[in-house]
C-alpha atoms as a PDB file:
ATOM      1  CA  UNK A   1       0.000   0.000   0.000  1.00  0.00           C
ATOM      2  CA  UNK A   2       1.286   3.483  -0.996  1.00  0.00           C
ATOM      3  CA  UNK A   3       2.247   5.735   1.903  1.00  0.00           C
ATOM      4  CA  UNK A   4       0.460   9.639   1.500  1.00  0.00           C
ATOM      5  CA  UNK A   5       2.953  11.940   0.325  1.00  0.00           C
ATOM      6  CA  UNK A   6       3.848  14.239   2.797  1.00  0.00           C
ATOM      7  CA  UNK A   7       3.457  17.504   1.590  1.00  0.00           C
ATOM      8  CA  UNK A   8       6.912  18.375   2.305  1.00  0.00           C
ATOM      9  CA  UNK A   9       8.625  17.281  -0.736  1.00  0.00           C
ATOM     10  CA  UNK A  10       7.078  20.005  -3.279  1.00  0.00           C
ATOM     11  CA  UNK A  11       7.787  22.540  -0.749  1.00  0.00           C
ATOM     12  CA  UNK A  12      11.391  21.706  -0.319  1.00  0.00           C
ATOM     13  CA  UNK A  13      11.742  22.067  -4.436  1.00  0.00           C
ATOM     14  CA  UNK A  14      10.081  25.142  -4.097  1.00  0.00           C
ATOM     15  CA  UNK A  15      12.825  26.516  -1.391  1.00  0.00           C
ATOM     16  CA  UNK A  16      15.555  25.118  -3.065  1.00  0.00           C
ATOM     17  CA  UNK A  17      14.489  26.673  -6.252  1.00  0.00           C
ATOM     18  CA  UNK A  18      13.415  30.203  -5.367  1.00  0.00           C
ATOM     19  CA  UNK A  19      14.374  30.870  -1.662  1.00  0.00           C
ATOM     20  CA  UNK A  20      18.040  29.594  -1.692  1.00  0.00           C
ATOM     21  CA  UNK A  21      19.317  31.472  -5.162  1.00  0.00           C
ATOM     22  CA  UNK A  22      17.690  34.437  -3.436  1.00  0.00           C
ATOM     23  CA  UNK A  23      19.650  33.698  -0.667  1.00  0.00           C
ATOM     24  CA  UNK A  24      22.835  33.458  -2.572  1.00  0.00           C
ATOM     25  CA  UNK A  25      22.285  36.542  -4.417  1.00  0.00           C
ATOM     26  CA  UNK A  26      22.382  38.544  -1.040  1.00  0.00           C
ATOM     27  CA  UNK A  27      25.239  37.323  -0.039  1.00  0.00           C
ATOM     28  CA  UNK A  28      27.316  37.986  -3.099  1.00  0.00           C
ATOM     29  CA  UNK A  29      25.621  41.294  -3.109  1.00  0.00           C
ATOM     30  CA  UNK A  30      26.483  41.971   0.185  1.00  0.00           C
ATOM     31  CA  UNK A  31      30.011  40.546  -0.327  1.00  0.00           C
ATOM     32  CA  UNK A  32      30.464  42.693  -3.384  1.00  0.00           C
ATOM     33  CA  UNK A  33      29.370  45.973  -1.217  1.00  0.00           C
ATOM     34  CA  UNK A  34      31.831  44.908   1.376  1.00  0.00           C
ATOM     35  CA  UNK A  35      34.745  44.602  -1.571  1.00  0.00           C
ATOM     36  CA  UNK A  36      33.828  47.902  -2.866  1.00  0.00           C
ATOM     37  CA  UNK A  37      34.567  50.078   0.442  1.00  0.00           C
ATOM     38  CA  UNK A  38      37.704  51.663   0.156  1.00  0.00           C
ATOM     39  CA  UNK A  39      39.632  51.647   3.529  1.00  0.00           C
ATOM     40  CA  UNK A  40      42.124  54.484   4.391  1.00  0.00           C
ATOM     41  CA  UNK A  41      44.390  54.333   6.909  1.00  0.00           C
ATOM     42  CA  UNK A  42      45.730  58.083   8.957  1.00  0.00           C
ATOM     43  CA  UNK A  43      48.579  57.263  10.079  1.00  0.00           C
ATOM     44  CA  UNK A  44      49.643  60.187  11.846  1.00  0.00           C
ATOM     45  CA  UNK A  45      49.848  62.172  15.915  1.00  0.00           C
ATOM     46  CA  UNK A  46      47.941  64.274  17.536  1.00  0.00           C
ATOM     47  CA  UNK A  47      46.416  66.339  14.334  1.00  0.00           C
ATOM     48  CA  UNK A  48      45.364  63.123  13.010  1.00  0.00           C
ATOM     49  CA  UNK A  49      43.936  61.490  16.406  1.00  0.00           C
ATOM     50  CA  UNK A  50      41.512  65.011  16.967  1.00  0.00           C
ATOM     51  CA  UNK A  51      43.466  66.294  20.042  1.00  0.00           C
ATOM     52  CA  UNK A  52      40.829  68.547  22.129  1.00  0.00           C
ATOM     53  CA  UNK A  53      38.299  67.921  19.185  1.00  0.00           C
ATOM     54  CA  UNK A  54      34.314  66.477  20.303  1.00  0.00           C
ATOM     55  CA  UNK A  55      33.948  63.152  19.122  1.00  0.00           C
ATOM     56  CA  UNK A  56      33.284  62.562  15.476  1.00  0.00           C
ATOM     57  CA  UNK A  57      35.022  66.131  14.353  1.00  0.00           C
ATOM     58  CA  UNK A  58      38.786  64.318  13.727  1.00  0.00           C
ATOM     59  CA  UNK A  59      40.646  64.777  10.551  1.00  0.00           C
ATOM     60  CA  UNK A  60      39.697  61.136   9.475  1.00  0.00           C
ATOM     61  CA  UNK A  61      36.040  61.395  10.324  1.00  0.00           C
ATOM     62  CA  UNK A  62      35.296  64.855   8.932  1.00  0.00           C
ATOM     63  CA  UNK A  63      36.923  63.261   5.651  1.00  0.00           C
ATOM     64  CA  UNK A  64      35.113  60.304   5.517  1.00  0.00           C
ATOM     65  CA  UNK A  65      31.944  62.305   5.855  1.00  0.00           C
ATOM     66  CA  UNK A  66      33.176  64.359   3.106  1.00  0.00           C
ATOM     67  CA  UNK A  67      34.128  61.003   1.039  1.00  0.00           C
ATOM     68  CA  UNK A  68      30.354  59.744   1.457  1.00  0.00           C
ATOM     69  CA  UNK A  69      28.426  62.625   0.896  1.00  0.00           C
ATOM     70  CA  UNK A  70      30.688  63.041  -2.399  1.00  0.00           C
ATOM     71  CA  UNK A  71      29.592  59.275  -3.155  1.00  0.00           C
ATOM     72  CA  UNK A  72      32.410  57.570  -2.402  1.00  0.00           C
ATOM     73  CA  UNK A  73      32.197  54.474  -0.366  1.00  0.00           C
ATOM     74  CA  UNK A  74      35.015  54.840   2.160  1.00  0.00           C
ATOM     75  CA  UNK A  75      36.113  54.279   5.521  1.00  0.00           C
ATOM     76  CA  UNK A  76      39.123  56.334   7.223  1.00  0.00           C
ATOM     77  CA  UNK A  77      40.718  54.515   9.634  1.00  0.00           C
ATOM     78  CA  UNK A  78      41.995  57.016  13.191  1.00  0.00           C
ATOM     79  CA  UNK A  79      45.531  55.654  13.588  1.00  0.00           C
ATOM     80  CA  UNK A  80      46.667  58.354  15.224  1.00  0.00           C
ATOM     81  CA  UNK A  81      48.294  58.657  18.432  1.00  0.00           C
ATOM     82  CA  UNK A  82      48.798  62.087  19.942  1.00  0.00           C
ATOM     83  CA  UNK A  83      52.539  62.983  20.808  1.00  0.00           C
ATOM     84  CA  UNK A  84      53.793  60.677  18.363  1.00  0.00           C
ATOM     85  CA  UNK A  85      56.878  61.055  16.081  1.00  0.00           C
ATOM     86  CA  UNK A  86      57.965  59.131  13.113  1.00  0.00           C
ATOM     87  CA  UNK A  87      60.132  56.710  15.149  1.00  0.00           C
ATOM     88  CA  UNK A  88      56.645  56.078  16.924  1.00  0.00           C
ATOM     89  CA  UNK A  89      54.584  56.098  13.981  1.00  0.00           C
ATOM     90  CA  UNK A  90      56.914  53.591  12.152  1.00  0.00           C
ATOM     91  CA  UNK A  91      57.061  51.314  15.131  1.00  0.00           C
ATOM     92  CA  UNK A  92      53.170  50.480  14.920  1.00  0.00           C
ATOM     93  CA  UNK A  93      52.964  50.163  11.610  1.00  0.00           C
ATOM     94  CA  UNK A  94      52.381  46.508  11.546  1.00  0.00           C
ATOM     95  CA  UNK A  95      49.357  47.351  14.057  1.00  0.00           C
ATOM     96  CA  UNK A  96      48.037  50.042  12.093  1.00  0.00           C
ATOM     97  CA  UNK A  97      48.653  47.259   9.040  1.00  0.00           C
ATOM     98  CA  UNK A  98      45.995  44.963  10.615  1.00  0.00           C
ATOM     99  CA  UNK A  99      43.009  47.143   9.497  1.00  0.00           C
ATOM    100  CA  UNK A 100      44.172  45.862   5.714  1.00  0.00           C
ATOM    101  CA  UNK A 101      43.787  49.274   4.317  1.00  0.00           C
ATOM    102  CA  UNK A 102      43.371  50.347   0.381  1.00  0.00           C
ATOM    103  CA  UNK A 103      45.236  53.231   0.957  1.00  0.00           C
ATOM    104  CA  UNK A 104      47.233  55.455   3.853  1.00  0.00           C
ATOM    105  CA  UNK A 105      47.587  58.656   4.356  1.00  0.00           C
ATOM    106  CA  UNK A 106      51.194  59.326   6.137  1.00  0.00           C
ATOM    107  CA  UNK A 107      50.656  62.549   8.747  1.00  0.00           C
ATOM    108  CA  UNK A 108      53.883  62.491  10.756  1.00  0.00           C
ATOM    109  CA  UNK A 109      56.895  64.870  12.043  1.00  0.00           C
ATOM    110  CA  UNK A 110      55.373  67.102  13.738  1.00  0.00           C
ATOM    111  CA  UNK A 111      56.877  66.334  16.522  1.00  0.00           C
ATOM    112  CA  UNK A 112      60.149  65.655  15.532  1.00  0.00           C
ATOM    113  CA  UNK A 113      60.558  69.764  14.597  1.00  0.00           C
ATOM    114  CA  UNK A 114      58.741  70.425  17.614  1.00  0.00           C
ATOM    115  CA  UNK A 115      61.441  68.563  19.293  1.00  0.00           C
ATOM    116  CA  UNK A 116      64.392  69.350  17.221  1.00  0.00           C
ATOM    117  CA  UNK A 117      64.929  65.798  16.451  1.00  0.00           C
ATOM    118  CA  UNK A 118      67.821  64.696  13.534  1.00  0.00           C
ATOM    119  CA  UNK A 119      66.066  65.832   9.875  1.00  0.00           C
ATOM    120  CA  UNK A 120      68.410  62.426   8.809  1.00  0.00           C
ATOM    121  CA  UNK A 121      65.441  60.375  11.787  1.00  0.00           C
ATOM    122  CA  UNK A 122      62.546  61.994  10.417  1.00  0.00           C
ATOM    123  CA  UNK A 123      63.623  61.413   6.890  1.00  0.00           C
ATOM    124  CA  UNK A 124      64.817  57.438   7.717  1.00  0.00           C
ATOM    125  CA  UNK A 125      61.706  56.371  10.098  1.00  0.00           C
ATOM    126  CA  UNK A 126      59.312  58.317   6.899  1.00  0.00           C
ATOM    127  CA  UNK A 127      61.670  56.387   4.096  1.00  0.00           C
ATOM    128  CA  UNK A 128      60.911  52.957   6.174  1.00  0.00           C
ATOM    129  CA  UNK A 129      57.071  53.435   6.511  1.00  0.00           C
ATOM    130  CA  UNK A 130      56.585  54.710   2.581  1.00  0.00           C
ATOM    131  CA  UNK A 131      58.955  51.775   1.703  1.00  0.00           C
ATOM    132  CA  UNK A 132      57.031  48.756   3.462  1.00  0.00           C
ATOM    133  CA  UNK A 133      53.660  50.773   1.921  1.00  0.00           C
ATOM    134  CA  UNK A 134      55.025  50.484  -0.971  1.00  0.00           C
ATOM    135  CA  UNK A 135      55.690  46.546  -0.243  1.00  0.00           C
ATOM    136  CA  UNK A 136      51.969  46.115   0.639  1.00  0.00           C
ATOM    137  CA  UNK A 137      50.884  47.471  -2.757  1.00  0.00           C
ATOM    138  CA  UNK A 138      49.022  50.636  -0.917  1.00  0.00           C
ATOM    139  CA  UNK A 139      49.010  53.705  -2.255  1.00  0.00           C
ATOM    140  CA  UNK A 140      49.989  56.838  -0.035  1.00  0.00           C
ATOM    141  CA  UNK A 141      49.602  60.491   0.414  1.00  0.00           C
ATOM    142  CA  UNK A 142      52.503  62.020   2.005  1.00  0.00           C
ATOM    143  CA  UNK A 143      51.478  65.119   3.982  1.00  0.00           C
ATOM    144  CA  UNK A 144      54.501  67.683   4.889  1.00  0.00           C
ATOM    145  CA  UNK A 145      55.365  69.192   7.769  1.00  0.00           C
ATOM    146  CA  UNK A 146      57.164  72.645   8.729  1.00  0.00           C
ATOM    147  CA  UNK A 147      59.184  72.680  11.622  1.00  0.00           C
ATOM    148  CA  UNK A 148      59.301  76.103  14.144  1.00  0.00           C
ATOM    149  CA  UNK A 149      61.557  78.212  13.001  1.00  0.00           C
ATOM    150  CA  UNK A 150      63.464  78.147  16.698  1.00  0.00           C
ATOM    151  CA  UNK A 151      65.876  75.734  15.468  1.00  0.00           C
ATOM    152  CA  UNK A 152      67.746  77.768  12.764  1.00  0.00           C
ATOM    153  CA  UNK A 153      67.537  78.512   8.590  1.00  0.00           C
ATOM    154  CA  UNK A 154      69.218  75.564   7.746  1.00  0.00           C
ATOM    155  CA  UNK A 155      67.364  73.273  10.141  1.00  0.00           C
ATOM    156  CA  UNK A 156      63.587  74.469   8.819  1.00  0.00           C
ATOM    157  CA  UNK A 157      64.401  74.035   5.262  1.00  0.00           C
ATOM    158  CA  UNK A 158      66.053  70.631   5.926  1.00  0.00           C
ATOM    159  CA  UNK A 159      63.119  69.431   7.493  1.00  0.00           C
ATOM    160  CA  UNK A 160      60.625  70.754   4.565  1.00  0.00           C
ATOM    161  CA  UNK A 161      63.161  69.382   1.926  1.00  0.00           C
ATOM    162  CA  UNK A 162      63.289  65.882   3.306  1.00  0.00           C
ATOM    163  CA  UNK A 163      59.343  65.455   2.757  1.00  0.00           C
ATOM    164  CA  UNK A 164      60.094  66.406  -1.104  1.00  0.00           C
ATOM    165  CA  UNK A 165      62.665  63.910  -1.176  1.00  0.00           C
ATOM    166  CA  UNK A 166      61.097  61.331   0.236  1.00  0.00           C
ATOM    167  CA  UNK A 167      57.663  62.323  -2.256  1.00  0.00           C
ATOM    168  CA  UNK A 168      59.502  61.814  -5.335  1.00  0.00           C
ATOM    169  CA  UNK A 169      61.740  59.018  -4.607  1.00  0.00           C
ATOM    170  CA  UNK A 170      58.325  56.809  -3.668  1.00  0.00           C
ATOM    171  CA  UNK A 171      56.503  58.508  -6.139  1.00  0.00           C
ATOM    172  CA  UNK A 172      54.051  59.276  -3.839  1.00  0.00           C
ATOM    173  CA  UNK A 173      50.967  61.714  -4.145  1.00  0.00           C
ATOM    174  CA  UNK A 174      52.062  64.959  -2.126  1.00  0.00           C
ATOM    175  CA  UNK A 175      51.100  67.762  -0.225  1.00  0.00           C
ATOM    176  CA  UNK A 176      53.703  69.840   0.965  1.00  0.00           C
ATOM    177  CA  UNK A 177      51.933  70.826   4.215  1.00  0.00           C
ATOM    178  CA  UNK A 178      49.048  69.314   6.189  1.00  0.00           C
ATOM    179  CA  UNK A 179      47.815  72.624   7.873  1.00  0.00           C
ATOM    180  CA  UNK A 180      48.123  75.040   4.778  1.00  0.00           C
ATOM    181  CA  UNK A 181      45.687  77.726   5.417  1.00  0.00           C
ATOM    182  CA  UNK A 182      45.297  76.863   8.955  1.00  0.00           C
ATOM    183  CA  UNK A 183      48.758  77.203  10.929  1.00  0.00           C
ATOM    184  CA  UNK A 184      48.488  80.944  12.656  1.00  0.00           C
ATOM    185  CA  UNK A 185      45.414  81.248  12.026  1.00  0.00           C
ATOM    186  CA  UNK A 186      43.705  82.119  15.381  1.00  0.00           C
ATOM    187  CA  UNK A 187      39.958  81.686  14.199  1.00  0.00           C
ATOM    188  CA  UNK A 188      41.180  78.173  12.864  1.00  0.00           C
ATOM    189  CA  UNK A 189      42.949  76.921  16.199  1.00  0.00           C
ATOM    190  CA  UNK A 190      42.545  75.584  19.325  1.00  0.00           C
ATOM    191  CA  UNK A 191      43.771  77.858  22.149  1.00  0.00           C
ATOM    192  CA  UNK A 192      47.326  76.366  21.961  1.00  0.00           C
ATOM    193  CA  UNK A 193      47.644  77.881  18.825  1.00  0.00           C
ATOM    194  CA  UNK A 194      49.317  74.417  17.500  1.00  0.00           C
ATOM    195  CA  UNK A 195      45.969  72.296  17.119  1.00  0.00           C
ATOM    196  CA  UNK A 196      43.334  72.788  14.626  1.00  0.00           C
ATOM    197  CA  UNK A 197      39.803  73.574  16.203  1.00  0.00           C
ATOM    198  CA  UNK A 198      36.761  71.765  14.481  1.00  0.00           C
ATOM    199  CA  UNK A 199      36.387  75.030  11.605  1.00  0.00           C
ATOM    200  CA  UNK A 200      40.216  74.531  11.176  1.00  0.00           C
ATOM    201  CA  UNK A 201      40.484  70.834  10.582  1.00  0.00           C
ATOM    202  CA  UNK A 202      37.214  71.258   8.342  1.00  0.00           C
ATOM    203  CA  UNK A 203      39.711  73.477   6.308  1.00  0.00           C
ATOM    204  CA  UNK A 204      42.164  70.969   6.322  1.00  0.00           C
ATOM    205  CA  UNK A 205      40.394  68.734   4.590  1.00  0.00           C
ATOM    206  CA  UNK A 206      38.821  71.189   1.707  1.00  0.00           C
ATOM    207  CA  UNK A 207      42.212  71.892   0.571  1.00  0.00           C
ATOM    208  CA  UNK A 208      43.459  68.463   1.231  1.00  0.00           C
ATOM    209  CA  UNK A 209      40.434  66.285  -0.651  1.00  0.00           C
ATOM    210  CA  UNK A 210      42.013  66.886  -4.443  1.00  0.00           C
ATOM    211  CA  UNK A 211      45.049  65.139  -3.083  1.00  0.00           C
ATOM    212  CA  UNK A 212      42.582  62.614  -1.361  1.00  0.00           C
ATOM    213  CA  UNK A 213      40.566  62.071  -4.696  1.00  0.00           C
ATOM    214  CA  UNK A 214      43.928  61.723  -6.753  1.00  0.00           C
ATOM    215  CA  UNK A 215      45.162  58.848  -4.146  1.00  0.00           C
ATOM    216  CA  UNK A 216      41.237  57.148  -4.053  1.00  0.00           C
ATOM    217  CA  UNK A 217      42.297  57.147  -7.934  1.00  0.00           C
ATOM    218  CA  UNK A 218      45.284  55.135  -7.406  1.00  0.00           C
ATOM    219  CA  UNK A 219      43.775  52.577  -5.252  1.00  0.00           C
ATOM    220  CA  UNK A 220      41.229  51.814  -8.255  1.00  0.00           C
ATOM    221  CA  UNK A 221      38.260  53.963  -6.469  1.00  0.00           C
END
């Protein structure tokens, strides 16, 4: 005697055939919007960490709003670390490595002019982070630094120089100096006259973003 078909069997065909290639679909859709996020990493001190800024107003998050509301699917990772130098910032490279970014953008010596520190440090700790960049196939924006002009002539145009050299023996995009437009500008700093406020970092990143674009370019965005 036949056993009743349960009425399982045409409803399994019918999940198998429309639910799970549905199914599939959203995860390779998904998968594909995950791919298509460009990641950025800041690698930089305290004007790339938002030192005395509210939460959300940082270099890297004012930039990424920026990058979005243009369209572009980004994320800009804060691998900053106030006080930092280049010996510091090329010491946690391999940390700041981990968030597998597209592309970096290299915000360090501050602190070495501040500091006085060898322009020959600056220029080998800058040379070691562009060249293991350069290793991991991720494009870079090199943003220069001025030191204080305390420390002599020949000290201050050392310092600037070594950025240049450093720009066009990685072939790197450039911009000569992260707070162009913004440095002694009261309205544009925090009361320590060294730190951008939240107007001044905004301006940072209006005159920086062509730069930004032209290195979203190289990474394929």
């Amino acid at each position: 005697m036949r056993q009743a078909q349960s009425g399982y069997g045409p409803l399994r065909k019918i999940f198998n055939g429309l639910i799970v290639p549905a199914l599939l679909a959203a995860l390779l859709l998904a998968s594909t919007a995950a791919r298509a996020e460009t990641v950025i990493l800041g690698l930089g001190d305290s004007l790339m960490a938002g030192y005395g800024l509210p939460d959300g107003k940082s270099f890297p998050a004012q930039l990424e709003e920026t990058l979005r509301t243009a369209g572009k699917q980004v994320r800009v990772v804060n691998a900053g670390v106030s006080g930092d130098t280049s010996t510091g910032g090329l010491a946690r490279l391999d940390w700041a490595l981990a968030e597998k970014p597209d592309a970096a953008i290299v915000e360090l010596g501050a602190n070495d002019g501040l500091r006085g520190q060898p322009v020959e440090q600056l220029y080998a700790n800058l040379d070691a982070i562009l060249t293991r960049l350069k290793q991991e196939n991720i494009p870079v924006l090199l943003a220069g630094m001025h030191a204080p002009p305390n420390f002599g002539r020949d000290y201050t145009e050392a310092f600037h120089a070594a950025y240049h050299r450093l720009a066009e023996k990685h072939d790197v995009v450039f911009y000569p100096f992260f707070l162009d437009g913004v440095a002694t500008e009261p309205s544009l700093n925090q009361p320590d006259g060294i730190h951008p406020n939240e107007q001044g970092v905004a301006e940072v990143v209006g005159r920086i973003l062509p730069k930004v674009e032209e290195l979203l370019a190289r990474a394929g965005n």
